[in-house]
C-alpha atoms as a PDB file:
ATOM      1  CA  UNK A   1       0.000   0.000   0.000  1.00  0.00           C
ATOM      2  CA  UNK A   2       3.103   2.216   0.505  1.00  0.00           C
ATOM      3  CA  UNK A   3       4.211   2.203  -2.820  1.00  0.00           C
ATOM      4  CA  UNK A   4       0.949   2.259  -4.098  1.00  0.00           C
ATOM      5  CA  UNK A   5       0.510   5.519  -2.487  1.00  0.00           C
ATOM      6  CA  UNK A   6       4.094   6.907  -3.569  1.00  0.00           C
ATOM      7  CA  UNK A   7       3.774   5.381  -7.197  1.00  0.00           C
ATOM      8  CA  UNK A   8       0.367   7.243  -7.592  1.00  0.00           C
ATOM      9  CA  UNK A   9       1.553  10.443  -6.080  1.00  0.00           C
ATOM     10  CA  UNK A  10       4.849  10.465  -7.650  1.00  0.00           C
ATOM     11  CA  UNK A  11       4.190  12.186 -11.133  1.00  0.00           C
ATOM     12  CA  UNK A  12       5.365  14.431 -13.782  1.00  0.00           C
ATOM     13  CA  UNK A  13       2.900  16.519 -14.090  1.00  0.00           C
ATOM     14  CA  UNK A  14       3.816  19.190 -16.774  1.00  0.00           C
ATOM     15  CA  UNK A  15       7.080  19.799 -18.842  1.00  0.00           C
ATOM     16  CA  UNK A  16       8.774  23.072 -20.076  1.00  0.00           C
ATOM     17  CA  UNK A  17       8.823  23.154 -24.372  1.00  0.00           C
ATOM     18  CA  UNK A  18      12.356  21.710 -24.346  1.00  0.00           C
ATOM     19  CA  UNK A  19      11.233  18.932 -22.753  1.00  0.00           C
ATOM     20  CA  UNK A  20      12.957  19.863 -19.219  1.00  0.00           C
ATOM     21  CA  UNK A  21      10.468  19.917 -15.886  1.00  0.00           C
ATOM     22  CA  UNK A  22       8.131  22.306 -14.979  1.00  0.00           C
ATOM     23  CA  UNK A  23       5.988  20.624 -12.170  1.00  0.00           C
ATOM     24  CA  UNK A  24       6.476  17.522 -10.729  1.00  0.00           C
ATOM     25  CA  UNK A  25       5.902  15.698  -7.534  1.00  0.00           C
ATOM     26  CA  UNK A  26       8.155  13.111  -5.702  1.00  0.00           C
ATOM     27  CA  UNK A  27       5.795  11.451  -2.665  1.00  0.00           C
ATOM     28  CA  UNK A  28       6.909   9.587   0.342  1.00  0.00           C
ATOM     29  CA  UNK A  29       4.629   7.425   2.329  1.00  0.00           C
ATOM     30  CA  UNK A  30       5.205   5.897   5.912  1.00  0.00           C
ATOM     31  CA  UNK A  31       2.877   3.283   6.721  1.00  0.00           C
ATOM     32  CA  UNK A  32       3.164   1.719  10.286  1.00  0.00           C
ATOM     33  CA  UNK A  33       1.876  -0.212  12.674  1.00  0.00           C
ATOM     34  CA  UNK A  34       0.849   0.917  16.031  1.00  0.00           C
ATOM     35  CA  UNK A  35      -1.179  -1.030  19.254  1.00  0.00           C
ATOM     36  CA  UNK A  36      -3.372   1.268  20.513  1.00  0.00           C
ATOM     37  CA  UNK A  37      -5.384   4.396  18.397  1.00  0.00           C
ATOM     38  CA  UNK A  38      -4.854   6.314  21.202  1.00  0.00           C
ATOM     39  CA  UNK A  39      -1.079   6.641  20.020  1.00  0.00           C
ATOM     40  CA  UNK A  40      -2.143   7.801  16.446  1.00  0.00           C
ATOM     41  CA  UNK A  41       0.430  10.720  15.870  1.00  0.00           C
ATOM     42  CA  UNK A  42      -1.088  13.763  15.210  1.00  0.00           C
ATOM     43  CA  UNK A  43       0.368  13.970  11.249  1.00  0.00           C
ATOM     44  CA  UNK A  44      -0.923  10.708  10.730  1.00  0.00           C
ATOM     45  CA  UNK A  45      -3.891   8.999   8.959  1.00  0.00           C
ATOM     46  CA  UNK A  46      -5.406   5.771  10.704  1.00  0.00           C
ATOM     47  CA  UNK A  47      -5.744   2.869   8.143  1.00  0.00           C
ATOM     48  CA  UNK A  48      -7.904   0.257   9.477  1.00  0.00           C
ATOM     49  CA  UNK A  49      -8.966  -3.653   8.109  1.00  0.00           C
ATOM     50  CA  UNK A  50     -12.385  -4.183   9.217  1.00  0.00           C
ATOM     51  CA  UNK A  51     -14.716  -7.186   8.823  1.00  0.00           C
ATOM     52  CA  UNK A  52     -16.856  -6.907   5.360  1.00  0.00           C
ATOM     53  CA  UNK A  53     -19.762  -6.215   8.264  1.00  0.00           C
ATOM     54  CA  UNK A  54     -18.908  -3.338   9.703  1.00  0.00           C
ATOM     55  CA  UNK A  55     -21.314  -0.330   9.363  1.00  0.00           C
ATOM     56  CA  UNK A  56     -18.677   1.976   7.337  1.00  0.00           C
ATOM     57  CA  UNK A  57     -19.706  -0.348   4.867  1.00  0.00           C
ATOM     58  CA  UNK A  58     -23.284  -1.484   5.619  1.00  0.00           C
ATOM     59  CA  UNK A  59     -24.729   1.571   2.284  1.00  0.00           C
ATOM     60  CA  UNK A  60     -23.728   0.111  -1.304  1.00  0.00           C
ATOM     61  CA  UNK A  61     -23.562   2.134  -4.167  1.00  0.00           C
ATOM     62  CA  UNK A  62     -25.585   0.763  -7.021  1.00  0.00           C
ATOM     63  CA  UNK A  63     -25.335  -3.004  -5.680  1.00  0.00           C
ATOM     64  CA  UNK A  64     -21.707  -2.704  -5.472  1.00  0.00           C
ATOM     65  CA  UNK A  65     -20.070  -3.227  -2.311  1.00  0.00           C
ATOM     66  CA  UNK A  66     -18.071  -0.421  -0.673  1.00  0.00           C
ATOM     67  CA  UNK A  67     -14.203  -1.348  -0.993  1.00  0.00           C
ATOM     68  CA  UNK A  68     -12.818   1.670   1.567  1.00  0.00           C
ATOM     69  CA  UNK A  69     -14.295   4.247   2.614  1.00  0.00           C
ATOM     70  CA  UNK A  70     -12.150   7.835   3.561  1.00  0.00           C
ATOM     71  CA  UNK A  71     -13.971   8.890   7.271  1.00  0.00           C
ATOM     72  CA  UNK A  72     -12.658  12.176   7.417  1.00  0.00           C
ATOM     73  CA  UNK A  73      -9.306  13.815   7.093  1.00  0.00           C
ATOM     74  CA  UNK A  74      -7.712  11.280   9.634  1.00  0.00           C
ATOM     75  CA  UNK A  75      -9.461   8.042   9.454  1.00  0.00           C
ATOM     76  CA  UNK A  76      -9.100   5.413   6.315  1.00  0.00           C
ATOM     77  CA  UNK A  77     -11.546   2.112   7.162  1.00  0.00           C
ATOM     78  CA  UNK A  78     -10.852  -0.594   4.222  1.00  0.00           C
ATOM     79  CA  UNK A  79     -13.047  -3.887   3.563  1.00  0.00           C
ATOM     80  CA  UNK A  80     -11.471  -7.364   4.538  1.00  0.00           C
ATOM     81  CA  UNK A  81     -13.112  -8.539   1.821  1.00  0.00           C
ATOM     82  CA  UNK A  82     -10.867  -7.002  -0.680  1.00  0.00           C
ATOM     83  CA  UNK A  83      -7.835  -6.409   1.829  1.00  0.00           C
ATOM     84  CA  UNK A  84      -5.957  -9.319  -0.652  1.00  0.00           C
ATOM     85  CA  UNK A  85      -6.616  -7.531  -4.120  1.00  0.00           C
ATOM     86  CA  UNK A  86      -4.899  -4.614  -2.306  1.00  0.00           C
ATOM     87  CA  UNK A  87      -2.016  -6.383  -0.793  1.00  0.00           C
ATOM     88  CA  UNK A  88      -1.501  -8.873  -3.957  1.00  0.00           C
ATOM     89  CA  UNK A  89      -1.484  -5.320  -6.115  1.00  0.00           C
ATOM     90  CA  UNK A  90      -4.669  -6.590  -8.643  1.00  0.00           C
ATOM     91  CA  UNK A  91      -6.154  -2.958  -6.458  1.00  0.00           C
ATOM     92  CA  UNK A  92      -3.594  -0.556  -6.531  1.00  0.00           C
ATOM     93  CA  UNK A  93      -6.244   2.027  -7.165  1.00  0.00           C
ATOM     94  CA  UNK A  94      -8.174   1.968  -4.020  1.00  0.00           C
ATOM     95  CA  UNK A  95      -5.333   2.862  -1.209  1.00  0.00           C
ATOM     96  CA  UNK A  96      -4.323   6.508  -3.236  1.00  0.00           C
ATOM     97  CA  UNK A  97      -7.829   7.221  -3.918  1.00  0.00           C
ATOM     98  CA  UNK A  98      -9.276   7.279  -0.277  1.00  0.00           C
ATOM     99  CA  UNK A  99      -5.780   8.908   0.584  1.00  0.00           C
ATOM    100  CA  UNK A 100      -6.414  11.200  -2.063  1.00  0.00           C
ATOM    101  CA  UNK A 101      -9.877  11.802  -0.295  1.00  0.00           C
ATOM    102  CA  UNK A 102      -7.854  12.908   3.779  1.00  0.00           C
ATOM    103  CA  UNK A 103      -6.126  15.397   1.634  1.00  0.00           C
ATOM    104  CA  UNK A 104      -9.487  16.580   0.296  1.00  0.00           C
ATOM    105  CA  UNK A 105      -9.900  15.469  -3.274  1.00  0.00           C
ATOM    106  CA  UNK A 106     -13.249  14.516  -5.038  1.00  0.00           C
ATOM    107  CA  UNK A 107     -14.493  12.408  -7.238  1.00  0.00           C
ATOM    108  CA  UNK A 108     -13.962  14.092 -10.469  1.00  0.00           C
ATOM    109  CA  UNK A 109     -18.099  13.602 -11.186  1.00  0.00           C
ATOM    110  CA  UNK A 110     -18.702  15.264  -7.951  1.00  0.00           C
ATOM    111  CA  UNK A 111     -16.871  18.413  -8.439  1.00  0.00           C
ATOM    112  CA  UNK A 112     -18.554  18.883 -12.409  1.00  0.00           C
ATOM    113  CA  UNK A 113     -21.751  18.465 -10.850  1.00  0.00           C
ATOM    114  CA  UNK A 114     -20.608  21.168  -8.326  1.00  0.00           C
ATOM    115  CA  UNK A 115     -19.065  23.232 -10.924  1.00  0.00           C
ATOM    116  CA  UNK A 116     -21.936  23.232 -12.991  1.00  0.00           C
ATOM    117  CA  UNK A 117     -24.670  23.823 -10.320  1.00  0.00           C
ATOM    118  CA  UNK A 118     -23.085  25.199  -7.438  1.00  0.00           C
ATOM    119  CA  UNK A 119     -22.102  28.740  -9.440  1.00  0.00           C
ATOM    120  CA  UNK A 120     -21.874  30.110  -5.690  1.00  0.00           C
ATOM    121  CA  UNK A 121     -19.649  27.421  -3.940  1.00  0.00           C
ATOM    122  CA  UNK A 122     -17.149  25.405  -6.645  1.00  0.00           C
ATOM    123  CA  UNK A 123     -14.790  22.454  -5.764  1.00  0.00           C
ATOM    124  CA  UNK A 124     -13.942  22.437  -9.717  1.00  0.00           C
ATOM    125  CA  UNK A 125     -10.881  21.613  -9.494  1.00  0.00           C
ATOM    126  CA  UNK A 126     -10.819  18.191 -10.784  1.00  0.00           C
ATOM    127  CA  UNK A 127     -14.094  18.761 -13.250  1.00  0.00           C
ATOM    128  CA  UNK A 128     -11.945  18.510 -16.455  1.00  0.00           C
ATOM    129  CA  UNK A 129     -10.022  15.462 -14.862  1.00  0.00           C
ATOM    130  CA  UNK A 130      -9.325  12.527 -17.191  1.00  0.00           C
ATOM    131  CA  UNK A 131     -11.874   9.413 -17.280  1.00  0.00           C
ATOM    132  CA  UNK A 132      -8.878   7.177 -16.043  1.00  0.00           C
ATOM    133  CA  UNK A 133      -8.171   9.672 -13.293  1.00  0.00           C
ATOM    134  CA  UNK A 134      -7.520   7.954  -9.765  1.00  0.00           C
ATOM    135  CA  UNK A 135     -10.056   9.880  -7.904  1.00  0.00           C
ATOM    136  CA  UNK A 136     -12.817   8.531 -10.135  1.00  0.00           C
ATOM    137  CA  UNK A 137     -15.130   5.726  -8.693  1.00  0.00           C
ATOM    138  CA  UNK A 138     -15.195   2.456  -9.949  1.00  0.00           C
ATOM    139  CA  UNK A 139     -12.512   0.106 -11.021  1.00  0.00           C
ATOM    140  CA  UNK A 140     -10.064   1.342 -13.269  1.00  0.00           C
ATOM    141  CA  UNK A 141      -7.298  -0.647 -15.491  1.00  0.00           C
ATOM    142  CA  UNK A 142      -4.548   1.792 -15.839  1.00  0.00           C
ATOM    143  CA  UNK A 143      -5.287   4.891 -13.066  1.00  0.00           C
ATOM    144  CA  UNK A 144      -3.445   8.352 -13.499  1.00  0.00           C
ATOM    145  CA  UNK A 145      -2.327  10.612 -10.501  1.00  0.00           C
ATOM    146  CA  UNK A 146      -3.188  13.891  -9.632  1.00  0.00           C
ATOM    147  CA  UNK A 147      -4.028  16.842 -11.731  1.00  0.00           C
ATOM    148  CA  UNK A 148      -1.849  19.742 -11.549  1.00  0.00           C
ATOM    149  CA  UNK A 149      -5.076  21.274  -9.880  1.00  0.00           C
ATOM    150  CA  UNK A 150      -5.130  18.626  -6.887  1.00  0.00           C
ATOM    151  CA  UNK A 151      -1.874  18.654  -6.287  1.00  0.00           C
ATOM    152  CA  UNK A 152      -2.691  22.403  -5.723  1.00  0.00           C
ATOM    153  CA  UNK A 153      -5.624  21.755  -3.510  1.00  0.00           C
ATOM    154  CA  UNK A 154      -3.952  19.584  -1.567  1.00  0.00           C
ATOM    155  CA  UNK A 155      -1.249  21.943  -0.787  1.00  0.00           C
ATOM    156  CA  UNK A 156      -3.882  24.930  -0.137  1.00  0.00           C
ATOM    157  CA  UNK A 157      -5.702  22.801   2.536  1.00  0.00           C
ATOM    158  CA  UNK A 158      -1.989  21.517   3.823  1.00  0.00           C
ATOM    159  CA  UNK A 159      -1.046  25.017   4.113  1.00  0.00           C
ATOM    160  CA  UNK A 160      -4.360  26.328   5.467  1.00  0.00           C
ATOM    161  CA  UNK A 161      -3.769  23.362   8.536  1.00  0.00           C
ATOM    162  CA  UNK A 162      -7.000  21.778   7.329  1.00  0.00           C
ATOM    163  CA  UNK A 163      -5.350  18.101   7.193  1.00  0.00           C
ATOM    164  CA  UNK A 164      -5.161  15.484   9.576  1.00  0.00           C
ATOM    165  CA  UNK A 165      -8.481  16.307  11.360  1.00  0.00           C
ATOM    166  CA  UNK A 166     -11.123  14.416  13.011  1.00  0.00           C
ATOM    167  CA  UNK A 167     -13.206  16.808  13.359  1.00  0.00           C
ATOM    168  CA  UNK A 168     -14.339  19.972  11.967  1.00  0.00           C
ATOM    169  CA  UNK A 169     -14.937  20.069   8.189  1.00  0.00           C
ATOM    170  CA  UNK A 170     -13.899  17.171   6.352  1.00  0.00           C
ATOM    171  CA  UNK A 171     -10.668  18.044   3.697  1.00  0.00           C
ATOM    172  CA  UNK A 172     -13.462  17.207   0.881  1.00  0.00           C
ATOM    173  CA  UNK A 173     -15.259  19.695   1.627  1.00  0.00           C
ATOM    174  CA  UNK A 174     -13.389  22.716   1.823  1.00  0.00           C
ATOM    175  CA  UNK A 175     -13.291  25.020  -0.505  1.00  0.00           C
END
């Protein structure tokens, strides 16, 4: 899940006319183990295996079953029941997306519809996002990172201290 996370965040994102780099971003993940939540650090993100039963995944969405679901900025709950496809790497979509979601990215759908009908409050950063981008729902064969424009968000709520949060307003939804 570590490299998944680096591999997906890891990207060129836009070269200078000579070919050289313009914007790119190098990602480091740390992924730990610890025995008690109650020594969560405060920088960190809690990733949790929970049995297929639990209620974080007891809604489906169209008759699919909920793979992992992002809490808030702080908590990550994943489904035993497709804890192998992540580990084996046949997922290696799922793990960057719902981190992608603590650092307050949206699906791609979401923030059109937003963009489009919410002329007053706009999360648009990711409307023109690819079809294969990794912050789109669904399964996906060959996932691409971030946008130029989520890197940017994330960094805005980063610098703004909105990250790592249990409470408050979830990273999705600021603006």
């Amino acid at each position: 899940m570590q490299k998944q996370i680096q591999d997906m965040f890891s990207q060129i994102i836009e070269k200078n006319s000579d070919g050289s780099l313009k914007y790119g971003i190098e990602a480091f993940a740390v992924i730990t183990t610890i025995n008690d939540k109650k020594d969560l650090g405060s920088n960190q993100t809690l990733i949790e295996i929970k049995d297929a039963t639990d209620n974080d995944f007891k809604t489906t969405t169209h008759g699919v079953s909920i793979v992992a679901k992002a809490k808030n900025g702080k908590e990550i709950s994943i489904n035993e029941s497709f804890a192998n496809d992540m580990i084996s790497n046949k997922n290696t979509k799922t793990m960057p997306h719902e981190a992608g979601h603590t650092a307050g990215l949206r699906h791609p759908y979401h923030d059109f519809n937003s963009y489009l009908l919410g002329l007053f409050t706009t999360h648009g950063e990711t409307a023109n996002s690819l079809a294969s981008n990794f912050m789109r729902q669904g399964a996906i064969n060959s996932p691409t990172g971030p946008t130029k424009a989520q890197m940017e968000r994330m960094y805005r709520i980063y610098k703004s201290g909105g990250l790592n949060k249990r409470t408050g307003t979830h990273p999705v939804d600021q603006k």
